[in-house]
PDB file of N, CA and C in Angstrom:
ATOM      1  N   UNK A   1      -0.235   2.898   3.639  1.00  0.00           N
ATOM      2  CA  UNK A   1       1.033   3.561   3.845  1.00  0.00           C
ATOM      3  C   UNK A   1       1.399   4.328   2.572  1.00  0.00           C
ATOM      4  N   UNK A   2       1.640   5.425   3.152  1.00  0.00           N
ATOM      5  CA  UNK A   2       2.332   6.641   1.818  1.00  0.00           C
ATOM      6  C   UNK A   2       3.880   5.814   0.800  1.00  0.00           C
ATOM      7  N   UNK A   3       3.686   5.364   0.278  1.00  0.00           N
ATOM      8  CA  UNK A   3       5.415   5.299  -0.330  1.00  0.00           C
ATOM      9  C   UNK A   3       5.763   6.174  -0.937  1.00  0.00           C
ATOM     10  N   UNK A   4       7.394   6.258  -1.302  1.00  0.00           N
ATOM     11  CA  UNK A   4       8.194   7.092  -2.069  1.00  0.00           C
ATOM     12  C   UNK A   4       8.174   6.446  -3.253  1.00  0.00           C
ATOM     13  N   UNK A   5       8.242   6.866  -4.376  1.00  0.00           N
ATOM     14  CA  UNK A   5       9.026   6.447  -5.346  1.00  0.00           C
ATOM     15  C   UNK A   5      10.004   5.446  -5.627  1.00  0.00           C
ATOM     16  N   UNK A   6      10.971   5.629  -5.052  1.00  0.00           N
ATOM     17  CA  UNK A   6      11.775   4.733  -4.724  1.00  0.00           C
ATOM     18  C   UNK A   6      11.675   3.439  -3.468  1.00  0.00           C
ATOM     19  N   UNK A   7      10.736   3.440  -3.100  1.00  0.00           N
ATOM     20  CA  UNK A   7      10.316   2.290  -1.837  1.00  0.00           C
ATOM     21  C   UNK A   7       9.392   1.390  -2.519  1.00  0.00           C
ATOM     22  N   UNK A   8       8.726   1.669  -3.800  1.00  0.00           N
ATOM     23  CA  UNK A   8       7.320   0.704  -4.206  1.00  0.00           C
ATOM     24  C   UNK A   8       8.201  -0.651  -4.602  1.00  0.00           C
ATOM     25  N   UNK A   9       9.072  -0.530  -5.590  1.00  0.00           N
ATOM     26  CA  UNK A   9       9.704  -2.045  -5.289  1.00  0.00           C
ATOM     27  C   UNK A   9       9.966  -2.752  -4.046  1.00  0.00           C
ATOM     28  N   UNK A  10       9.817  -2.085  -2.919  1.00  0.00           N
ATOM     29  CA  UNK A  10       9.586  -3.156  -1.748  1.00  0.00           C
ATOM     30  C   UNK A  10       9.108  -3.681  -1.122  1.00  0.00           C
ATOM     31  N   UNK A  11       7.618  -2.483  -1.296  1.00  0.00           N
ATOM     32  CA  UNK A  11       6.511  -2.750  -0.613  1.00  0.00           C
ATOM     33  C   UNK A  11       6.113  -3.850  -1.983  1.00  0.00           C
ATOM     34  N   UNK A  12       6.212  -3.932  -3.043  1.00  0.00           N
ATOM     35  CA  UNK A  12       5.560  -4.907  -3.718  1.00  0.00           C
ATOM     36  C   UNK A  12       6.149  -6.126  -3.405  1.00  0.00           C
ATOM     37  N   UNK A  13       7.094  -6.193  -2.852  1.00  0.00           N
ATOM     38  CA  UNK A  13       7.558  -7.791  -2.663  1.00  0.00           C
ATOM     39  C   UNK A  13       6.982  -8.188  -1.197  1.00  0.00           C
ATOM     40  N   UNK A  14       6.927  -6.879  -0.430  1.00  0.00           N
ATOM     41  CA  UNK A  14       5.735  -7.356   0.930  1.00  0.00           C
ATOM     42  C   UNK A  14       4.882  -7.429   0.761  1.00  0.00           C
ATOM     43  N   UNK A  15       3.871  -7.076  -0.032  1.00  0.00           N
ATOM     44  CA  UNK A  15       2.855  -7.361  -0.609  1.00  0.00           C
ATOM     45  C   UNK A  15       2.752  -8.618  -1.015  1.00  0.00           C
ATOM     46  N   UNK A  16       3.402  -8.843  -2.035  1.00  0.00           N
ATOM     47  CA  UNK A  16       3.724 -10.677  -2.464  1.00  0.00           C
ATOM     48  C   UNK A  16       3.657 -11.396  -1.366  1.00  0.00           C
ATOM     49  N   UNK A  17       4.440 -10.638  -0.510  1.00  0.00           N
ATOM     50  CA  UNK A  17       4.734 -12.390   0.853  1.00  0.00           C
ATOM     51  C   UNK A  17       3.576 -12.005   1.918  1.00  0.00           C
ATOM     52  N   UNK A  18       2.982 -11.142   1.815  1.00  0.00           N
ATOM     53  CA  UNK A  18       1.777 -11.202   2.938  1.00  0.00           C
ATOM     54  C   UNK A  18       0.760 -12.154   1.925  1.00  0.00           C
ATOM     55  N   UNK A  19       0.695 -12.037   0.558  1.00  0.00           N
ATOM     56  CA  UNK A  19      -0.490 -12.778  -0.007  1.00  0.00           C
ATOM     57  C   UNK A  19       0.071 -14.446  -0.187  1.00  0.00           C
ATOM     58  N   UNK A  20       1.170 -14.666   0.013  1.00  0.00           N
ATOM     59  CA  UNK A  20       1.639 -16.076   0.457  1.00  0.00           C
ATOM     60  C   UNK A  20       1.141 -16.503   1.755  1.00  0.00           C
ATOM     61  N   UNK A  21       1.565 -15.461   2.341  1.00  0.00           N
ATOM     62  CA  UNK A  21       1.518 -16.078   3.740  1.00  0.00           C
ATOM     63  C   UNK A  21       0.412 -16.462   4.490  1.00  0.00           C
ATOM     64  N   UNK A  22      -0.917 -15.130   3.480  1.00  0.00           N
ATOM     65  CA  UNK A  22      -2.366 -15.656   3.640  1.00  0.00           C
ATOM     66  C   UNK A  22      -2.810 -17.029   2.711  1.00  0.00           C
ATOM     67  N   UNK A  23      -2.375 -17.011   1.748  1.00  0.00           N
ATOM     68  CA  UNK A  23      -2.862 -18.345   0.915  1.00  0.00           C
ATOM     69  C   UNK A  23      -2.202 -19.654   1.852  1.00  0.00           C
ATOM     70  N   UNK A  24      -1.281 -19.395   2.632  1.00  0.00           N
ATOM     71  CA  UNK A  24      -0.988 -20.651   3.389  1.00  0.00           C
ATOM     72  C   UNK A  24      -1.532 -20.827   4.217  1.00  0.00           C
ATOM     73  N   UNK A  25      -1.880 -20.097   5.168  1.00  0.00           N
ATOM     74  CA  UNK A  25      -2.784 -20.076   6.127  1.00  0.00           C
ATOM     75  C   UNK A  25      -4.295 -20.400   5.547  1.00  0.00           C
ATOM     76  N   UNK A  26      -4.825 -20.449   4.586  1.00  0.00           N
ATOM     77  CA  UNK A  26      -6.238 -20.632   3.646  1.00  0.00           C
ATOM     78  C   UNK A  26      -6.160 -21.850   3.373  1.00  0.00           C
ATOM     79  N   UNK A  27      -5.085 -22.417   2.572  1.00  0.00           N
ATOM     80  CA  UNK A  27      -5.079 -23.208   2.090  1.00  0.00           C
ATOM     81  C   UNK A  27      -4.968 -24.661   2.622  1.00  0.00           C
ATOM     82  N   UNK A  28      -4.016 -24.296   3.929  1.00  0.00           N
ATOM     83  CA  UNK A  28      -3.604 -25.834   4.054  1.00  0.00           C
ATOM     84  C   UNK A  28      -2.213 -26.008   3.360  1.00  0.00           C
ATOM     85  N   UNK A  29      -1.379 -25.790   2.955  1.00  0.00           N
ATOM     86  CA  UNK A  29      -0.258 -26.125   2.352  1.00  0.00           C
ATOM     87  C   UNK A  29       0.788 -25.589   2.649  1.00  0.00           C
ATOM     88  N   UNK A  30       2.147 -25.831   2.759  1.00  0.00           N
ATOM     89  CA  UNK A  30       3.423 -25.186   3.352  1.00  0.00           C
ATOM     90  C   UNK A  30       3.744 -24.542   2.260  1.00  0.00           C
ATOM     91  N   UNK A  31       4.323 -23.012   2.273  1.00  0.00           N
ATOM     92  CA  UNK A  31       5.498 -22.292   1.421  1.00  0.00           C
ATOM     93  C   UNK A  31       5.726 -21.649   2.342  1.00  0.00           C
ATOM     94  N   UNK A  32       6.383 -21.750   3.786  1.00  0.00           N
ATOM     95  CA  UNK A  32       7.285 -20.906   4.113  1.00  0.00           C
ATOM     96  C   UNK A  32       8.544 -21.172   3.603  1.00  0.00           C
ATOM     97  N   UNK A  33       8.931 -22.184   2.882  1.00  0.00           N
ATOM     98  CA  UNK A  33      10.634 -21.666   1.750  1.00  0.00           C
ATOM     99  C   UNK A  33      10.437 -20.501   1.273  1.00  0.00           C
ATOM    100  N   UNK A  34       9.310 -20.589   0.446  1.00  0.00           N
ATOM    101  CA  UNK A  34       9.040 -19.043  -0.502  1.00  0.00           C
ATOM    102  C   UNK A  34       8.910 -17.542   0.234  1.00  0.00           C
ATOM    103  N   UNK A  35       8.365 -18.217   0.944  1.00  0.00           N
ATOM    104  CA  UNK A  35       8.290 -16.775   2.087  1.00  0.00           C
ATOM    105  C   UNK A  35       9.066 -16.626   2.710  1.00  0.00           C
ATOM    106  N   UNK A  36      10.357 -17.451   3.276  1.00  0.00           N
ATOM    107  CA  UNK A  36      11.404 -17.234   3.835  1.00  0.00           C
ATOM    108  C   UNK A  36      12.298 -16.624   2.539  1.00  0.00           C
ATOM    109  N   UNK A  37      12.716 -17.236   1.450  1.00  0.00           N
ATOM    110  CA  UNK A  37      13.391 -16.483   0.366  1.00  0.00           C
ATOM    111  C   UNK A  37      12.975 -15.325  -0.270  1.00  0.00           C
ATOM    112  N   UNK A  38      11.887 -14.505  -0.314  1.00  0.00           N
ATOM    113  CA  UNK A  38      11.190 -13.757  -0.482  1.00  0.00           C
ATOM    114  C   UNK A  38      11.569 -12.681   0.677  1.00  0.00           C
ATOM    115  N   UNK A  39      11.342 -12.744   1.963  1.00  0.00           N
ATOM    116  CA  UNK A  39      11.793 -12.225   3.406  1.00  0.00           C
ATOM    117  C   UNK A  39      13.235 -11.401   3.184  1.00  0.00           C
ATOM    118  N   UNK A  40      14.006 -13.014   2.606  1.00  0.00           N
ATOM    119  CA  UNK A  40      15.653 -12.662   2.879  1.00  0.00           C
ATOM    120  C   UNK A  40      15.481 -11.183   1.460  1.00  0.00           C
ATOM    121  N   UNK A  41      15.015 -11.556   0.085  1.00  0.00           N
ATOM    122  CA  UNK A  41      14.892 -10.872  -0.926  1.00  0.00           C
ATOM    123  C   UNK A  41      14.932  -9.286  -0.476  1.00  0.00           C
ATOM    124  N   UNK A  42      13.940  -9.223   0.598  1.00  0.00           N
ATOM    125  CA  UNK A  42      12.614  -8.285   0.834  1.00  0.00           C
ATOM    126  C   UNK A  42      13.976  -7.313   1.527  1.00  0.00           C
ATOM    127  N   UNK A  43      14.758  -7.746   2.538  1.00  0.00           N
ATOM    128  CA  UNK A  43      15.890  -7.156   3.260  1.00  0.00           C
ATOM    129  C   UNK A  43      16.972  -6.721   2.529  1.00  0.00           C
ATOM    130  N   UNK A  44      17.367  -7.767   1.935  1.00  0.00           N
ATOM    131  CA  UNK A  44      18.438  -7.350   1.013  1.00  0.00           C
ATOM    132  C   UNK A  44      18.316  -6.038   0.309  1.00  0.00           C
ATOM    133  N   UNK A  45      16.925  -6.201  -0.521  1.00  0.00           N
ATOM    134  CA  UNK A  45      16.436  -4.888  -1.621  1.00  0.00           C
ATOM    135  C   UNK A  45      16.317  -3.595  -0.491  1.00  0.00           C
ATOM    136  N   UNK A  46      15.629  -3.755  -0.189  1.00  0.00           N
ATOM    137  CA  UNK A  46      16.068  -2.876   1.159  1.00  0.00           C
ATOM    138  C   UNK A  46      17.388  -2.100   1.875  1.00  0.00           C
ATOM    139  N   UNK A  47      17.963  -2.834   2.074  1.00  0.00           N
ATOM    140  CA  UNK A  47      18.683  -2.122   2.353  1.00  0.00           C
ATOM    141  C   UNK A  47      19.902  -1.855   1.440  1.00  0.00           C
ATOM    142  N   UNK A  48      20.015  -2.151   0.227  1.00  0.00           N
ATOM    143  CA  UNK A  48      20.573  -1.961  -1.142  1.00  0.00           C
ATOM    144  C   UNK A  48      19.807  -0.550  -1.333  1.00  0.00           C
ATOM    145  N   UNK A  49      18.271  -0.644  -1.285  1.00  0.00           N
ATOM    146  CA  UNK A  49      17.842   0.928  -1.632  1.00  0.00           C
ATOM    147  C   UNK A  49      18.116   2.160  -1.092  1.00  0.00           C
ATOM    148  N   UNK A  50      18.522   2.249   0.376  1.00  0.00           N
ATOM    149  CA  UNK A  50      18.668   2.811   1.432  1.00  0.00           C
ATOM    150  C   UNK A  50      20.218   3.050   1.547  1.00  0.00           C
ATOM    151  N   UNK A  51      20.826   1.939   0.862  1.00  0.00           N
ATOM    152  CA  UNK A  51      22.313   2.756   1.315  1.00  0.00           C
ATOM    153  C   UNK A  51      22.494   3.102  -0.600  1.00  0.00           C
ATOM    154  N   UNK A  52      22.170   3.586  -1.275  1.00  0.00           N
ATOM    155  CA  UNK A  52      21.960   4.110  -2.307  1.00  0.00           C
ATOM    156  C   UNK A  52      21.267   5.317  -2.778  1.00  0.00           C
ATOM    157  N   UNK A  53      20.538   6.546  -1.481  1.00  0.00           N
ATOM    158  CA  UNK A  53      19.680   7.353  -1.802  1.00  0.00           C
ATOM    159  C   UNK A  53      20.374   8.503  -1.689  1.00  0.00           C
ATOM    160  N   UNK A  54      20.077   9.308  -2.845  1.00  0.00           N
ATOM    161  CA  UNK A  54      20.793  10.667  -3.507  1.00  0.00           C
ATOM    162  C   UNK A  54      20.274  11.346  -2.141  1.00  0.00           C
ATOM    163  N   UNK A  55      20.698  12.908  -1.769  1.00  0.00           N
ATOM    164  CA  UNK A  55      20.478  13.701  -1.677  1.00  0.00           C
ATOM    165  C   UNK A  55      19.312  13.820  -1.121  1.00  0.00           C
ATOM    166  N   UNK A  56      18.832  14.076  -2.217  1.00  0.00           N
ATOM    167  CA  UNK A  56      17.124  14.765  -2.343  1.00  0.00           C
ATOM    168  C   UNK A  56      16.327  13.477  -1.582  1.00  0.00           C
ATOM    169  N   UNK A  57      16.768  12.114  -1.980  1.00  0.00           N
ATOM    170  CA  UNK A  57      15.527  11.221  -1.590  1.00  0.00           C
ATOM    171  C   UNK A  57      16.046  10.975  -0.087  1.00  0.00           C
ATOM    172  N   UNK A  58      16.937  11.583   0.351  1.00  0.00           N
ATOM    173  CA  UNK A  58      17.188  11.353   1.997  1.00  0.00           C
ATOM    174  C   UNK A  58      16.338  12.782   2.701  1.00  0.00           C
ATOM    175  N   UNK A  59      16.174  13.749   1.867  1.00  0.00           N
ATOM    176  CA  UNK A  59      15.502  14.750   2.101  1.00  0.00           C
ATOM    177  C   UNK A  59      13.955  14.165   2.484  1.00  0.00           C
ATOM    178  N   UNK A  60      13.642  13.709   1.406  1.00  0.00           N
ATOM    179  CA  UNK A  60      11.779  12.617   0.982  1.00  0.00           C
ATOM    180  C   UNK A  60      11.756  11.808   2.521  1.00  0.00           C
ATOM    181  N   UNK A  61      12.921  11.277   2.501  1.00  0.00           N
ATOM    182  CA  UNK A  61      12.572  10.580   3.867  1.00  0.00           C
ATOM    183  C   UNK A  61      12.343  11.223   4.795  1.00  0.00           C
ATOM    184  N   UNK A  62      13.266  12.092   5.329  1.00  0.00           N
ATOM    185  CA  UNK A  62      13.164  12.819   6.853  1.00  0.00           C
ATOM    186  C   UNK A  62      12.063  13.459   6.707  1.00  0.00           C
ATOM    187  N   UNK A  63      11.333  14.531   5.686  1.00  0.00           N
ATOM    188  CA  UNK A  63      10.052  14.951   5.413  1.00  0.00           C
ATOM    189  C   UNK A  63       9.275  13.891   5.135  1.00  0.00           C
ATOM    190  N   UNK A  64       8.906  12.823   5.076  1.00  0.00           N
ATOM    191  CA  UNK A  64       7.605  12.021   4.886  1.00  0.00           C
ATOM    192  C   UNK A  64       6.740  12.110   5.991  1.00  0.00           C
ATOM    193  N   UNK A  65       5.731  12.112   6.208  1.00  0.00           N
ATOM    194  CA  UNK A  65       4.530  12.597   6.901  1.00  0.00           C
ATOM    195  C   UNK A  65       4.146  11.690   7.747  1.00  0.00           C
ATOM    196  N   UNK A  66       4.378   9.986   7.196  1.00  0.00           N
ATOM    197  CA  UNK A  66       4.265   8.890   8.333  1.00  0.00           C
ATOM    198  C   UNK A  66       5.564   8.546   9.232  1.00  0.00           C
ATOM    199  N   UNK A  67       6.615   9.544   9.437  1.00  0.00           N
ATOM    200  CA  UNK A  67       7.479   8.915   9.807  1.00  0.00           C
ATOM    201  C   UNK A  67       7.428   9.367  11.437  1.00  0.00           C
ATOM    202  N   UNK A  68       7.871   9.262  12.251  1.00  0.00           N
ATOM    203  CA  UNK A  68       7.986   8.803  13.904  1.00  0.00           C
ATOM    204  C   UNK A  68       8.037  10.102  14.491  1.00  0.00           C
ATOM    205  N   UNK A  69       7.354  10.491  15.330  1.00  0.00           N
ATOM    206  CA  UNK A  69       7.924  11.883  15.996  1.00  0.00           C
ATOM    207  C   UNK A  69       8.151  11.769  17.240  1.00  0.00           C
ATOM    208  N   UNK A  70       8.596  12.915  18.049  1.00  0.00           N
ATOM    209  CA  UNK A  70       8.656  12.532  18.952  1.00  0.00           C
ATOM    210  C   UNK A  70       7.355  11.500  19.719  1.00  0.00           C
ATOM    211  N   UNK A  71       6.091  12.707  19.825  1.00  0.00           N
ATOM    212  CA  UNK A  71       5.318  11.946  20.737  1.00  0.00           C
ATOM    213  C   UNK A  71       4.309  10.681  20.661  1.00  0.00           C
ATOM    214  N   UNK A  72       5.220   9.878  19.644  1.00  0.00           N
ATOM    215  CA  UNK A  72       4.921   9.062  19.061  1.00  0.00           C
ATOM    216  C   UNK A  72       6.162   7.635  19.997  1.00  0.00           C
ATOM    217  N   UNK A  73       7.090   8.269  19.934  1.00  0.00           N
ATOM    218  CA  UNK A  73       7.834   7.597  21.113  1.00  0.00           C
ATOM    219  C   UNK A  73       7.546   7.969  22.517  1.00  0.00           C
ATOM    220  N   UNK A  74       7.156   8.929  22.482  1.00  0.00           N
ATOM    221  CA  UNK A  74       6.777   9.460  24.344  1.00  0.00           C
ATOM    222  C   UNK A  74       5.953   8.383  24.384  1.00  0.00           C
ATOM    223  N   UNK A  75       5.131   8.183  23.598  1.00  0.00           N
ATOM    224  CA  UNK A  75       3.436   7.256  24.254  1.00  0.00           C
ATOM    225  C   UNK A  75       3.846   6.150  23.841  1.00  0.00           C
ATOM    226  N   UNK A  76       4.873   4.979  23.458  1.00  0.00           N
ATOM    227  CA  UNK A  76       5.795   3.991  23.660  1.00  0.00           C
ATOM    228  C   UNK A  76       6.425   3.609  24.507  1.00  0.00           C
ATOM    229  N   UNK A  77       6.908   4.668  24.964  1.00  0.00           N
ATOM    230  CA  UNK A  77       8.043   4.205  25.925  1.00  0.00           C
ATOM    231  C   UNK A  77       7.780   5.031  27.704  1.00  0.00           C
ATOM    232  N   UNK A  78       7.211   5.857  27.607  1.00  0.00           N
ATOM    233  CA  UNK A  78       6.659   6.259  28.714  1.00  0.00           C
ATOM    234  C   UNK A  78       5.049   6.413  28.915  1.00  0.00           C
ATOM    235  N   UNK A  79       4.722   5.981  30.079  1.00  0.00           N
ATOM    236  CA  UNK A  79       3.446   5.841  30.572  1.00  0.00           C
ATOM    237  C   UNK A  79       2.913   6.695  31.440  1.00  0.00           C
ATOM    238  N   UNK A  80       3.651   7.941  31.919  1.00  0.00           N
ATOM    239  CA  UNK A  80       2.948   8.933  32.758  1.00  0.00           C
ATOM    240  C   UNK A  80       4.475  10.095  32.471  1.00  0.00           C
ATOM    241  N   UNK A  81       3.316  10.970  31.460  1.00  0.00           N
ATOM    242  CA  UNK A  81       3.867  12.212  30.895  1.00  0.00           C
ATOM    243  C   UNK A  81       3.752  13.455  30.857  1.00  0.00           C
ATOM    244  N   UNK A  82       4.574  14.516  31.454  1.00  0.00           N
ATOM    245  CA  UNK A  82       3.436  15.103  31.503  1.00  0.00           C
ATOM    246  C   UNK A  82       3.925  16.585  30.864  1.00  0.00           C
ATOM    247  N   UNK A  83       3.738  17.517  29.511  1.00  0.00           N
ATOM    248  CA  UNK A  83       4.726  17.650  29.093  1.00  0.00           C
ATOM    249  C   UNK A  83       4.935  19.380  29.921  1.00  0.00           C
ATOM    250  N   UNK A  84       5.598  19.591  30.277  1.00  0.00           N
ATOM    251  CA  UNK A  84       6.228  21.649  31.139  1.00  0.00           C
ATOM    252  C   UNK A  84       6.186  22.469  29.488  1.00  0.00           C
ATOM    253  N   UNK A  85       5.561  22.941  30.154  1.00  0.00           N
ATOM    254  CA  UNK A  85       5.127  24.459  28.588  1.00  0.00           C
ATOM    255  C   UNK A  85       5.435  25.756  29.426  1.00  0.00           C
ATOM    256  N   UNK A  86       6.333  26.707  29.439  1.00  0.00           N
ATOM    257  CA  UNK A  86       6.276  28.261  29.851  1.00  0.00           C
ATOM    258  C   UNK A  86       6.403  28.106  31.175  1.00  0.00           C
TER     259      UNK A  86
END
C-alpha cells in the first residue's frame, strides 16, 4: 500500500499488531491485551490524524491512486452491469 506522509505513523502501529498477532498464532501464547490496546491506539491515532489534515493533505487524499472508484463499487455491490455509452 502507497502511504502519505502523514499516514506512516499508522500503518507502523498496524504493522506492529499484525506481527503480534502472527507471533501469537506461532507461538502458542496469548497477547490479545496487547493487540487489543494497540487496536484501540491504532483508531484513536487515526482518527486524531484525519480530523487534523491541512488543506493540501485532504487534496493527497482525494488524489491518491489506491483510493475507491467508482467501478470498484459497481463490482461490490452489483452483479449484473451493464454500463450505456452514447
Amino acid at each position: 500500500m502507497m502511504a502519505l506522509e502523514f499516514e506512516k505513523p499508522v500503518l507502523e502501529l498496524e504493522a506492529k499488531i499484525n506481527e503480534l498477532q502472527n507471533m501469537s498464532g506461532d507461538a502458542g501464547f496469548n497477547i490479545a491485551d496487547e493487540v487489543s490496546r494497540l487496536s484501540t491506539k491504532s483508531k484513536k491515532l487515526l482518527t486524531q490524524t484525519y480530523s487534523k489534515l491541512t488543506a493540501a493533505q485532504k487534496v493527497q487524499v482525494a488524489r491518491h491512486p489506491e483510493r475507491p472508484h467508482l467501478s470498484d463499487y459497481i463490482k461490490n455491490m452489483i452483479t449484473d452491469f451493464t454500463p450505456l455509452a452514447g
